[in-house]
PDB file of N, CA and C in Angstrom:
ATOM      1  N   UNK A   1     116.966 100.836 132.103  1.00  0.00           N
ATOM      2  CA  UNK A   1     116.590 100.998 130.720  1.00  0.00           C
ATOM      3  C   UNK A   1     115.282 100.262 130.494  1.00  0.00           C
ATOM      4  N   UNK A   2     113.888 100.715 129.688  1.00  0.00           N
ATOM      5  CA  UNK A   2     113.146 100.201 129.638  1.00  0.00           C
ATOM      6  C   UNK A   2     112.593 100.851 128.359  1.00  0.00           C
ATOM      7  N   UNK A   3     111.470 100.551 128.051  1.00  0.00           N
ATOM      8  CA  UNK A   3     110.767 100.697 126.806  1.00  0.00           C
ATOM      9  C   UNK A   3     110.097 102.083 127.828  1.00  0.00           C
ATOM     10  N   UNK A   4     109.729 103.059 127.064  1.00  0.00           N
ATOM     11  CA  UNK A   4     108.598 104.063 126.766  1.00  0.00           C
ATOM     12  C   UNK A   4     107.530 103.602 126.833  1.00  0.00           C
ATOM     13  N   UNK A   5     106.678 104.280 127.700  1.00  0.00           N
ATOM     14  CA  UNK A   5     105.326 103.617 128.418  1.00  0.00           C
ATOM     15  C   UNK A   5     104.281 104.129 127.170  1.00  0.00           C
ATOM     16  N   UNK A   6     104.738 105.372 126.831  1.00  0.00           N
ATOM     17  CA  UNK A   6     103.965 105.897 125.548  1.00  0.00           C
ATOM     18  C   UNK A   6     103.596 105.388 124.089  1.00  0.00           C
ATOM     19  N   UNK A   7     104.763 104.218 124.412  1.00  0.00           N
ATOM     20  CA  UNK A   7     104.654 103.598 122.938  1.00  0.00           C
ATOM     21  C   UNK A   7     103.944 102.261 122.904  1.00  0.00           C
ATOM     22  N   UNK A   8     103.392 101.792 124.216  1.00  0.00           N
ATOM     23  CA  UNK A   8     102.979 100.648 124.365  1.00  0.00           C
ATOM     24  C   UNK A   8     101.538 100.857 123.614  1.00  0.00           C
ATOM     25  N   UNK A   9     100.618  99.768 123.044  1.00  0.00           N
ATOM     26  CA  UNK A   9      99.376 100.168 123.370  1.00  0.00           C
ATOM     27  C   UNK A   9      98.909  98.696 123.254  1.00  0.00           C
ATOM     28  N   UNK A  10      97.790  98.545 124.184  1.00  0.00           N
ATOM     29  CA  UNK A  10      97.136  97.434 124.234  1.00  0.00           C
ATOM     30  C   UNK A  10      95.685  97.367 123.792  1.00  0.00           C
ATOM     31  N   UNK A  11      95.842  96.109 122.641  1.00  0.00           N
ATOM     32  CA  UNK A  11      94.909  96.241 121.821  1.00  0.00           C
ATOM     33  C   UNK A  11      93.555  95.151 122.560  1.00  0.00           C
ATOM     34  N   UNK A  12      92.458  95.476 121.611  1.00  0.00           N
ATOM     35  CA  UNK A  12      91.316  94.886 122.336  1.00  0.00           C
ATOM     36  C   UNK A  12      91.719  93.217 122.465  1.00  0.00           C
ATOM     37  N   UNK A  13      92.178  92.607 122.132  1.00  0.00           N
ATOM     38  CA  UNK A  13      92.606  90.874 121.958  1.00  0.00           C
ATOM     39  C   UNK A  13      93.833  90.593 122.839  1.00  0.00           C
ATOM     40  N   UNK A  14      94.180  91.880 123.955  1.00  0.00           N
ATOM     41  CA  UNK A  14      95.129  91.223 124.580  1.00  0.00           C
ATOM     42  C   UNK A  14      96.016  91.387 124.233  1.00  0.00           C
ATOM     43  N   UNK A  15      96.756  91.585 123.040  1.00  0.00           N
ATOM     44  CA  UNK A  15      98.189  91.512 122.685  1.00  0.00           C
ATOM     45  C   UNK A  15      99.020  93.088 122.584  1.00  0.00           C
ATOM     46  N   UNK A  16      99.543  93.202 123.086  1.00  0.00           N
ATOM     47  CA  UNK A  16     100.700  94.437 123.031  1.00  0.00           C
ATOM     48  C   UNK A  16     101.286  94.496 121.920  1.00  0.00           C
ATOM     49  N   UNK A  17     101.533  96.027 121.383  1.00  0.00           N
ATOM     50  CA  UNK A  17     102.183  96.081 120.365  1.00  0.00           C
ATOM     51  C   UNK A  17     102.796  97.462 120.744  1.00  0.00           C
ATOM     52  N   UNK A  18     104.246  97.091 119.737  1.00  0.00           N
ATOM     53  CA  UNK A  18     105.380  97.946 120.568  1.00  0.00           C
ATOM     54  C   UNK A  18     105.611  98.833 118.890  1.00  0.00           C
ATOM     55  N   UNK A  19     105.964 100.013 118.899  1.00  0.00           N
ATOM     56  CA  UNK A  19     106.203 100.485 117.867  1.00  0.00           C
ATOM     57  C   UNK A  19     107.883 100.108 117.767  1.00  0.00           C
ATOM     58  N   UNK A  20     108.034  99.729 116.321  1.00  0.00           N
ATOM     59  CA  UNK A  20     109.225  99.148 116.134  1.00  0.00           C
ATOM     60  C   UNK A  20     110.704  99.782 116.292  1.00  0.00           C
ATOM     61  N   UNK A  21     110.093 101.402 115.812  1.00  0.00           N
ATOM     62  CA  UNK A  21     111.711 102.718 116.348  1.00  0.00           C
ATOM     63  C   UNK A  21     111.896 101.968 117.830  1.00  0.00           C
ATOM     64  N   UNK A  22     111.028 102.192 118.611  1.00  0.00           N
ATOM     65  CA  UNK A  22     110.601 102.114 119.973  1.00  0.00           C
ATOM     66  C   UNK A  22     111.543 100.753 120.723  1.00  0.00           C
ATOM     67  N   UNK A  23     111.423  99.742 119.764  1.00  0.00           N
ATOM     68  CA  UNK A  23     112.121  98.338 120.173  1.00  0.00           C
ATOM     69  C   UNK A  23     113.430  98.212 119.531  1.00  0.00           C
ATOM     70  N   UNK A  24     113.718  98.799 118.317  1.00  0.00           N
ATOM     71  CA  UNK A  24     114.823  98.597 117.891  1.00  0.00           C
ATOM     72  C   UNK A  24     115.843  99.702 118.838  1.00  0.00           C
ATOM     73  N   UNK A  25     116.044 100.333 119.436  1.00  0.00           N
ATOM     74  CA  UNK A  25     116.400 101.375 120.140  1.00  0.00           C
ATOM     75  C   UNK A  25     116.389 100.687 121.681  1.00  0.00           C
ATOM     76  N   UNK A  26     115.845  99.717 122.146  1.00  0.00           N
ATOM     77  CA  UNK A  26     116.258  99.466 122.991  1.00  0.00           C
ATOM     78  C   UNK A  26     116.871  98.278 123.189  1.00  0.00           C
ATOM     79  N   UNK A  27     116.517  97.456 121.770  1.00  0.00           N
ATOM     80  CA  UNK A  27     117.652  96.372 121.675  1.00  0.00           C
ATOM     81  C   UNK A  27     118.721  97.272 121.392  1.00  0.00           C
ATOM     82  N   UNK A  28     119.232  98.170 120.278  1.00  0.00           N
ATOM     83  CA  UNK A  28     120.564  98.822 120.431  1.00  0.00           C
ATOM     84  C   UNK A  28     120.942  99.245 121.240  1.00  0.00           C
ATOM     85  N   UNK A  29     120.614  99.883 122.578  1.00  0.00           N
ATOM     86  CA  UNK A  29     121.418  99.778 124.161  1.00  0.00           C
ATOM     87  C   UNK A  29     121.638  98.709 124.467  1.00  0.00           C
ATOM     88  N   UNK A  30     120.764  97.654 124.471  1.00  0.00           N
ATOM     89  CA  UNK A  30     121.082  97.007 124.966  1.00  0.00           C
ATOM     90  C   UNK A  30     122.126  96.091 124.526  1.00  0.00           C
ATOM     91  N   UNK A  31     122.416  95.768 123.377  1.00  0.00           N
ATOM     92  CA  UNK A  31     123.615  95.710 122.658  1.00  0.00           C
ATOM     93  C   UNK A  31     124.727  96.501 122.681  1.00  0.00           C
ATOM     94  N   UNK A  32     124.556  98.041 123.314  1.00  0.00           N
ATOM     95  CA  UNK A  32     125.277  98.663 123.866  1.00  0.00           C
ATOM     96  C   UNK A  32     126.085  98.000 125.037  1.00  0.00           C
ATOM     97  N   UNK A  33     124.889  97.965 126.064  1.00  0.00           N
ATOM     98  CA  UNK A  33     125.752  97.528 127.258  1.00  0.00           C
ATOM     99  C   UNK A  33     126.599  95.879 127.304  1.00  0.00           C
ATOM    100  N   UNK A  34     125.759  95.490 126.545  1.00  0.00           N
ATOM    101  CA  UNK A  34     126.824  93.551 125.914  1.00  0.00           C
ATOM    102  C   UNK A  34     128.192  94.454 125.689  1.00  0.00           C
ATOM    103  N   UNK A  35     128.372  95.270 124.812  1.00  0.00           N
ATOM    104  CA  UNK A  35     129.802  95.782 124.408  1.00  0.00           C
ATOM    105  C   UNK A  35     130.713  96.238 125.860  1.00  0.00           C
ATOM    106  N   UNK A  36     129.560  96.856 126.571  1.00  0.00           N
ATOM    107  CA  UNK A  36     130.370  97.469 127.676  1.00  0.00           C
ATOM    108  C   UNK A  36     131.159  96.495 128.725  1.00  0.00           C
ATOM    109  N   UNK A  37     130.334  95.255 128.617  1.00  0.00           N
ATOM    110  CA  UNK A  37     130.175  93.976 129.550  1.00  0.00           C
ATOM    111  C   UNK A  37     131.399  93.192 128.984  1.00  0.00           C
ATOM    112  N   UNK A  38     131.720  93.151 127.724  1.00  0.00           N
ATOM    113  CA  UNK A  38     132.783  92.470 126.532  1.00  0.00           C
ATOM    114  C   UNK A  38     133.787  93.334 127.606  1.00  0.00           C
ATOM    115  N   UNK A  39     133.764  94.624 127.142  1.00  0.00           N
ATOM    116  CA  UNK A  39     135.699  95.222 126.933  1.00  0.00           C
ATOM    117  C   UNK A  39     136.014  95.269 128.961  1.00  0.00           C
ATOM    118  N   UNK A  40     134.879  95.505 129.802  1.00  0.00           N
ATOM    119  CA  UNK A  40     135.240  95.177 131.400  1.00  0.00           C
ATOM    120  C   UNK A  40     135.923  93.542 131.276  1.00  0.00           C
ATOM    121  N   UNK A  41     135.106  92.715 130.661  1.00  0.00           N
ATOM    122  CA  UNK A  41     135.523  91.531 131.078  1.00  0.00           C
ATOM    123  C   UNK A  41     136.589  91.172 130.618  1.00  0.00           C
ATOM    124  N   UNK A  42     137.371  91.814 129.109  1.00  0.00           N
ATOM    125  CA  UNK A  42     138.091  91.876 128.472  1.00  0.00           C
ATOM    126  C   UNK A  42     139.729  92.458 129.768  1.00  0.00           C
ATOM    127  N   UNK A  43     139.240  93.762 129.836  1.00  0.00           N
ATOM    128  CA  UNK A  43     140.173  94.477 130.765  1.00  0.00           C
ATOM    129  C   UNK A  43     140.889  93.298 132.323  1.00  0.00           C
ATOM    130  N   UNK A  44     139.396  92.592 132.627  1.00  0.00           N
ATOM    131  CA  UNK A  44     140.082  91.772 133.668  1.00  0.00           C
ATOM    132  C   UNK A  44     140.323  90.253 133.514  1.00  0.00           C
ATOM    133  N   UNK A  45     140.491  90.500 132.331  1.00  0.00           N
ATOM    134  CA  UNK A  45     140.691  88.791 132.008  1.00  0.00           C
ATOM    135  C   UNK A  45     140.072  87.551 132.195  1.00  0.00           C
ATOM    136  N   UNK A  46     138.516  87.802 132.121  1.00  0.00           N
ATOM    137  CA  UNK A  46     137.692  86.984 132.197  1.00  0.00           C
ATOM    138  C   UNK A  46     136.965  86.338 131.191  1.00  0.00           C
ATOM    139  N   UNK A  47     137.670  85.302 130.289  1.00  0.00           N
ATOM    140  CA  UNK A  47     137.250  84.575 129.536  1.00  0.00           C
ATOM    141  C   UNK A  47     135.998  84.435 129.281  1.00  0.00           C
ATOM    142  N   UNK A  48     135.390  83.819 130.265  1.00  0.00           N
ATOM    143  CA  UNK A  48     133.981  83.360 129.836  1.00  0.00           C
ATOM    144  C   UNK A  48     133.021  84.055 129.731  1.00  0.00           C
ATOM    145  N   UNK A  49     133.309  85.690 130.700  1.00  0.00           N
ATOM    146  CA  UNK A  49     132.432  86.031 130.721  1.00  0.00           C
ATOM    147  C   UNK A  49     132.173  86.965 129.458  1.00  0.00           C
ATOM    148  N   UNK A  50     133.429  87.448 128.870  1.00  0.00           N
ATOM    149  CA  UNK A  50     133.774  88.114 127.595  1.00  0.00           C
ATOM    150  C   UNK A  50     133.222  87.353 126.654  1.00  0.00           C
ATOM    151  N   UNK A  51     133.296  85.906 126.943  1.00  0.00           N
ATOM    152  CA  UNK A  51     132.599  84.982 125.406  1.00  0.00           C
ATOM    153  C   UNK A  51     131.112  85.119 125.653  1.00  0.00           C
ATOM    154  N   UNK A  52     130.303  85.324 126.862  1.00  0.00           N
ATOM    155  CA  UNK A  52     129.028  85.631 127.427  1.00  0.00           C
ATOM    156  C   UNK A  52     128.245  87.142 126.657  1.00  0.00           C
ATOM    157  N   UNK A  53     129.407  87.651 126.879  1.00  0.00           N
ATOM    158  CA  UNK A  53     128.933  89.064 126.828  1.00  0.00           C
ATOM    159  C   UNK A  53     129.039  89.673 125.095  1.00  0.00           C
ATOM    160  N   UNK A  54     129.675  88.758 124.623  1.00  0.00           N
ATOM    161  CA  UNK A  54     129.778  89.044 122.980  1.00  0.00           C
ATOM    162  C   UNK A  54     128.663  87.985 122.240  1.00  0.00           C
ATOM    163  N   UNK A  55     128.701  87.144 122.933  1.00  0.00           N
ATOM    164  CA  UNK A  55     127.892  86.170 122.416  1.00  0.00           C
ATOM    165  C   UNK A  55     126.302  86.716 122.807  1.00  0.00           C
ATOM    166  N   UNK A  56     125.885  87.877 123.608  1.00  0.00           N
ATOM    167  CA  UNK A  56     124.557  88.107 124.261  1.00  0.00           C
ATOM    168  C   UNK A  56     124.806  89.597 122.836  1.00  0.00           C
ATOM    169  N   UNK A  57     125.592  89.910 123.162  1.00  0.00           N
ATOM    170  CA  UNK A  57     125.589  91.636 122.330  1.00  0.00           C
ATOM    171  C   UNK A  57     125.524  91.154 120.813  1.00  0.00           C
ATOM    172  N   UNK A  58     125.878  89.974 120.211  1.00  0.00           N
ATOM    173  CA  UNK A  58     125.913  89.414 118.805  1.00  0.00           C
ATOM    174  C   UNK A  58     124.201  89.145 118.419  1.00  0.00           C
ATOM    175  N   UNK A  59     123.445  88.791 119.017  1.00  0.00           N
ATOM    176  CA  UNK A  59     122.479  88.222 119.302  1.00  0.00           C
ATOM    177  C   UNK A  59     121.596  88.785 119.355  1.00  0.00           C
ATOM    178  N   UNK A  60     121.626  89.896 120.312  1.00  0.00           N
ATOM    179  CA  UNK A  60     120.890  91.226 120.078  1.00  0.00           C
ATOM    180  C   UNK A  60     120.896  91.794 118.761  1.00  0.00           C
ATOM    181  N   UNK A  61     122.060  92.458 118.311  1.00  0.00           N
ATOM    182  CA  UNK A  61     122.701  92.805 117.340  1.00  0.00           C
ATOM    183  C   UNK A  61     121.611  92.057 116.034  1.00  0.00           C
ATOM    184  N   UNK A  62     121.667  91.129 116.044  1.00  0.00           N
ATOM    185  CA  UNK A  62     121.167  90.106 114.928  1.00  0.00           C
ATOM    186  C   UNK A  62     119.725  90.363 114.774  1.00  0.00           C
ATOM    187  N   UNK A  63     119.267  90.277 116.193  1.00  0.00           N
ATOM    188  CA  UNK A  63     117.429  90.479 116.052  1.00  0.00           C
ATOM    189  C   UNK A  63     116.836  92.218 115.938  1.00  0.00           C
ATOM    190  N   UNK A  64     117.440  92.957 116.144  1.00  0.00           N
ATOM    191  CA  UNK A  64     117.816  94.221 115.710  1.00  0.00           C
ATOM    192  C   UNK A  64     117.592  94.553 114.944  1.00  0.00           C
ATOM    193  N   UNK A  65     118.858  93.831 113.628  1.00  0.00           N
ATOM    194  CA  UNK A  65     119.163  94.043 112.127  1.00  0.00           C
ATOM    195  C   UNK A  65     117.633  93.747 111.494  1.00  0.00           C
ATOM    196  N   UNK A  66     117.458  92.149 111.671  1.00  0.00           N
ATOM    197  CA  UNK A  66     116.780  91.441 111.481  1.00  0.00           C
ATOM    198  C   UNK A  66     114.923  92.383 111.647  1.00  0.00           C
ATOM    199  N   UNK A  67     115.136  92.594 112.637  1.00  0.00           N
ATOM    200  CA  UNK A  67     113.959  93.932 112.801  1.00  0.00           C
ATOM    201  C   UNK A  67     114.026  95.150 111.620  1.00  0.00           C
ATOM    202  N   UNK A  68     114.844  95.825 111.996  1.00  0.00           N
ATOM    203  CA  UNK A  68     114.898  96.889 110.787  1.00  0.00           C
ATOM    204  C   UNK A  68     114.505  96.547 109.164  1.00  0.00           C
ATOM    205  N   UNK A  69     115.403  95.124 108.969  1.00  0.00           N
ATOM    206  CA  UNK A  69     114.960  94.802 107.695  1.00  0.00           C
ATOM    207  C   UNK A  69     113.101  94.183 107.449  1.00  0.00           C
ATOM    208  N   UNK A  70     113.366  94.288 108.763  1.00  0.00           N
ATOM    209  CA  UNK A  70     111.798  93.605 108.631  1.00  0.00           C
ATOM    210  C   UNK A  70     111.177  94.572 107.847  1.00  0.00           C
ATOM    211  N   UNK A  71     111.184  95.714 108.954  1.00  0.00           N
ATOM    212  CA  UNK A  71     110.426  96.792 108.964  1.00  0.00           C
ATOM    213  C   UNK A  71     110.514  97.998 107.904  1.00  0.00           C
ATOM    214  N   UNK A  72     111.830  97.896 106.961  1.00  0.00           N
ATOM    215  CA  UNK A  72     112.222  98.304 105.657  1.00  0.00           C
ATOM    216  C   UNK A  72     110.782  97.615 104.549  1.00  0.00           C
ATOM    217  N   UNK A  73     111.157  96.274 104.477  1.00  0.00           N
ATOM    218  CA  UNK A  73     110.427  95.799 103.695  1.00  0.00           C
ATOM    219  C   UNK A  73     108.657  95.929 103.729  1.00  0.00           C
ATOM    220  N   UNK A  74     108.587  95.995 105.198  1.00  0.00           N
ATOM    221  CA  UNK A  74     106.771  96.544 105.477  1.00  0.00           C
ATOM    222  C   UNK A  74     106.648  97.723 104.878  1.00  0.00           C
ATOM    223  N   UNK A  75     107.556  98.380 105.533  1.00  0.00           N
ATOM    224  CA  UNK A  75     106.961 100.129 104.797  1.00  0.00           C
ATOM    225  C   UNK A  75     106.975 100.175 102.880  1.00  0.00           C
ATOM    226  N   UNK A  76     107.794  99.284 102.691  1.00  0.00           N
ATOM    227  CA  UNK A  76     107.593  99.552 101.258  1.00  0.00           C
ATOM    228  C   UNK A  76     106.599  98.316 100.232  1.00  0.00           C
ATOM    229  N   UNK A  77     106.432  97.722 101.057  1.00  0.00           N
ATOM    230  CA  UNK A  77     105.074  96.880 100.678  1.00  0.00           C
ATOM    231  C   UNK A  77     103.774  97.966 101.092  1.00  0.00           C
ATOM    232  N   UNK A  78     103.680  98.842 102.091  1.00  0.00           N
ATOM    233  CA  UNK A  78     103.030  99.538 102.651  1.00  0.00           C
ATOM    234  C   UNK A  78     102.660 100.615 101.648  1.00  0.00           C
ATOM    235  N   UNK A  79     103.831 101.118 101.331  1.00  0.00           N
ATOM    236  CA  UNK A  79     103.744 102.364 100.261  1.00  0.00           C
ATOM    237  C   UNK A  79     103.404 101.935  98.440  1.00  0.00           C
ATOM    238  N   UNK A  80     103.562 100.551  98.234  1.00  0.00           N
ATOM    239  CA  UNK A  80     103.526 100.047  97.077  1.00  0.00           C
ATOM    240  C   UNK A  80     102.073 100.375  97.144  1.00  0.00           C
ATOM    241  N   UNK A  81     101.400  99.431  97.652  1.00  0.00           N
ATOM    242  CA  UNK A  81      99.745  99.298  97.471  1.00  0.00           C
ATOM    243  C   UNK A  81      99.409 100.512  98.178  1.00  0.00           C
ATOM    244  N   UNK A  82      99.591 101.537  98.640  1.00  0.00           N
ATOM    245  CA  UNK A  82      98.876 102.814  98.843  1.00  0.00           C
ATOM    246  C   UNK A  82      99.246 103.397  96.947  1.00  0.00           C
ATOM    247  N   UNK A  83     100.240 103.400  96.368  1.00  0.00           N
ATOM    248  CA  UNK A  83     100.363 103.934  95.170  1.00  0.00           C
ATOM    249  C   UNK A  83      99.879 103.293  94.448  1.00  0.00           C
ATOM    250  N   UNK A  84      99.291 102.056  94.413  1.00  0.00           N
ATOM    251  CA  UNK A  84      98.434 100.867  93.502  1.00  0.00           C
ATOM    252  C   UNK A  84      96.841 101.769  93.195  1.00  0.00           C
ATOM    253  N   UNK A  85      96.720 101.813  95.094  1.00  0.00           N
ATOM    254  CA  UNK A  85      95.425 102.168  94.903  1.00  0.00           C
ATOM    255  C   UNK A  85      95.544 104.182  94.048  1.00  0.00           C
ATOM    256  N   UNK A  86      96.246 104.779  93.973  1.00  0.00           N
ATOM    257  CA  UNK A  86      95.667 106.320  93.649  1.00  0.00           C
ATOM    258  C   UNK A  86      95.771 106.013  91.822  1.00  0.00           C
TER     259      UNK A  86
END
């Protein structure tokens, strides 16, 4: 699983920028597979690694959310002052 090579672009200063569909989509697999990692470890009775694997998929989960809302609130700061200016 990896990011889309298409969505990368590297700007003149060095810094990468990832389009945010682009990242939130691969933190949600990857929060996918924490779940998958939970209910195996779950099935064989492995404590720690079940507290590992919920505790990694929670986490994800969080910076995710935390993204989206970001990115809710940009677009509509975004769209405010485009309707300021007409």
């Amino acid at each position: 699983m990896s990011l889309d090579a298409s969505v990368l672009v590297l700007a003149m200063d060095d810094r990468i920028w990832v389009d945010s569909d682009s990242l939130i989509h691969y933190l949600r697999e990857v929060e996918r597979q924490a779940q998958e990692h939970l209910v195996l470890a779950q099935e064989r009775e492995d404590q720690s690694t079940a507290v590992a694997a919920y505790s990694s998929g929670e986490m994800v989960r969080q910076i995710a959310d935390g993204l989206v809302l970001t990115t809710m609130v940009a677009h509509d700061k975004i769209r405010t002052k485009r309707e300021s200016r007409r």
